[in-house]
Protein backbone atom coordinates (compact mmCIF):
# COMPACT_ATOMS: atom_id res chain seq x y z
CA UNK A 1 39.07 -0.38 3.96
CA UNK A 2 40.50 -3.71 5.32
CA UNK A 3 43.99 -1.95 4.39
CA UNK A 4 43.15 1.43 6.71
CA UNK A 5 42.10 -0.67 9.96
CA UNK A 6 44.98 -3.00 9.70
CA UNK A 7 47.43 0.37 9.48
CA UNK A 8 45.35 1.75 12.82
CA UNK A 9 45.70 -1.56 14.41
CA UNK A 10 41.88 -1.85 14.33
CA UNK A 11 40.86 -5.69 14.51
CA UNK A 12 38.20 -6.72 12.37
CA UNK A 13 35.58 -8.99 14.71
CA UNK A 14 32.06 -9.14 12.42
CA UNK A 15 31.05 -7.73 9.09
CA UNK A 16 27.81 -7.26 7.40
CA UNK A 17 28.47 -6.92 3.44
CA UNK A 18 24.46 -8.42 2.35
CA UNK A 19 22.30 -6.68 0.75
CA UNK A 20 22.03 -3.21 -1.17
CA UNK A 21 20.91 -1.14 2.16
CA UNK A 22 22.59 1.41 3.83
CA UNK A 23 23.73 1.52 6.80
CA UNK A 24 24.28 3.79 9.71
CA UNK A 25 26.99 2.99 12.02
CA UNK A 26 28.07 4.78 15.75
CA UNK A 27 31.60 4.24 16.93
CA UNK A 28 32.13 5.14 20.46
CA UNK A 29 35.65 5.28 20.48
CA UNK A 30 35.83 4.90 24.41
CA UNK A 31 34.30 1.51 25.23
CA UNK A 32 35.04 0.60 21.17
CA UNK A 33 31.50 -0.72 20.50
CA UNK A 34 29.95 -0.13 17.47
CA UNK A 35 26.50 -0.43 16.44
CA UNK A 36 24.98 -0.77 12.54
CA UNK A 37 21.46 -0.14 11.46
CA UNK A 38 20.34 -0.82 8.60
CA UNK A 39 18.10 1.67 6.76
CA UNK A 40 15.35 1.85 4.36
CA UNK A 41 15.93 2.73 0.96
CA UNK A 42 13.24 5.04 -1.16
CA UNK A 43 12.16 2.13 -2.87
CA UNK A 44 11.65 0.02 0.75
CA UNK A 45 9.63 3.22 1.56
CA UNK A 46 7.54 3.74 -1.42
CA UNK A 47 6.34 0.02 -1.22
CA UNK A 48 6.10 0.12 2.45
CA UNK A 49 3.83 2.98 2.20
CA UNK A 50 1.54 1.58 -0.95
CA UNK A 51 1.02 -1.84 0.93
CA UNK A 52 -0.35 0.17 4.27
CA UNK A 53 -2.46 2.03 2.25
CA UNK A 54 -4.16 -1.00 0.45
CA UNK A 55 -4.47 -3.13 3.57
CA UNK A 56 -6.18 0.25 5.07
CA UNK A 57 -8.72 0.77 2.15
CA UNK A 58 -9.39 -2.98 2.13
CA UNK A 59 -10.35 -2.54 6.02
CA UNK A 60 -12.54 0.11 5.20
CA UNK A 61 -14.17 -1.39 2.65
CA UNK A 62 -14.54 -4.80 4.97
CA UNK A 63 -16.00 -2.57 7.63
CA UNK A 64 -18.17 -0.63 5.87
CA UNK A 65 -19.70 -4.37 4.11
CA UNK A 66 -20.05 -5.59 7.91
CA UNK A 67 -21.61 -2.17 9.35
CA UNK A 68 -23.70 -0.17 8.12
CA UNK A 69 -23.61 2.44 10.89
CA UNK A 70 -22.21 5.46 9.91
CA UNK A 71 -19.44 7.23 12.32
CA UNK A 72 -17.74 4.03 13.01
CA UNK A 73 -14.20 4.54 14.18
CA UNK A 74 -11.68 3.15 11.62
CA UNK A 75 -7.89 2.07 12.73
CA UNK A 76 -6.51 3.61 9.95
CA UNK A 77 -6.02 6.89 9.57
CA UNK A 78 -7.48 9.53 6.71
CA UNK A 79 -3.88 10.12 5.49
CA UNK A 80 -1.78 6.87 4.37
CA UNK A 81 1.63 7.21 4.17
């Protein structure tokens, strides 16, 4: 890769090599910027997801301890993740 910008005269200002994630990167060719995002992985997602949906039931199960009034509007919602 280094090989292929030197050949197109591209100069090489910042990389970002960490980590296992991918990446999506934009090139606008006109103003040369170029912006990288890094993205979730399944795995990132699938324990993303499982912690959400424990925090949630542990609210529930806080609020229903504190309240017994039924009907009480819940910040999380029916369907986790």
């Amino acid at each position: 890769m280094r090989r292929y910008l030197a050949l197109e005269k591209i100069r090489i200002v910042a990389e970002d090599l960490q980590s296992a994630h991918p990446r999506k990167v934009a090139f606008m060719p006109r103003s040369g910027q170029v912006m990288v995002k890094k993205l979730m992985t399944q795995q990132d997602i699938r324990s993303s997801s499982s912690v959400k949906r424990r925090s949630c039931s542990a609210r529930r199960k806080n609020a229903q301890r504190s309240s017994p009034k039924r009907g009480r509007a819940s910040n999380c919602s029916s369907r986790a993740g």
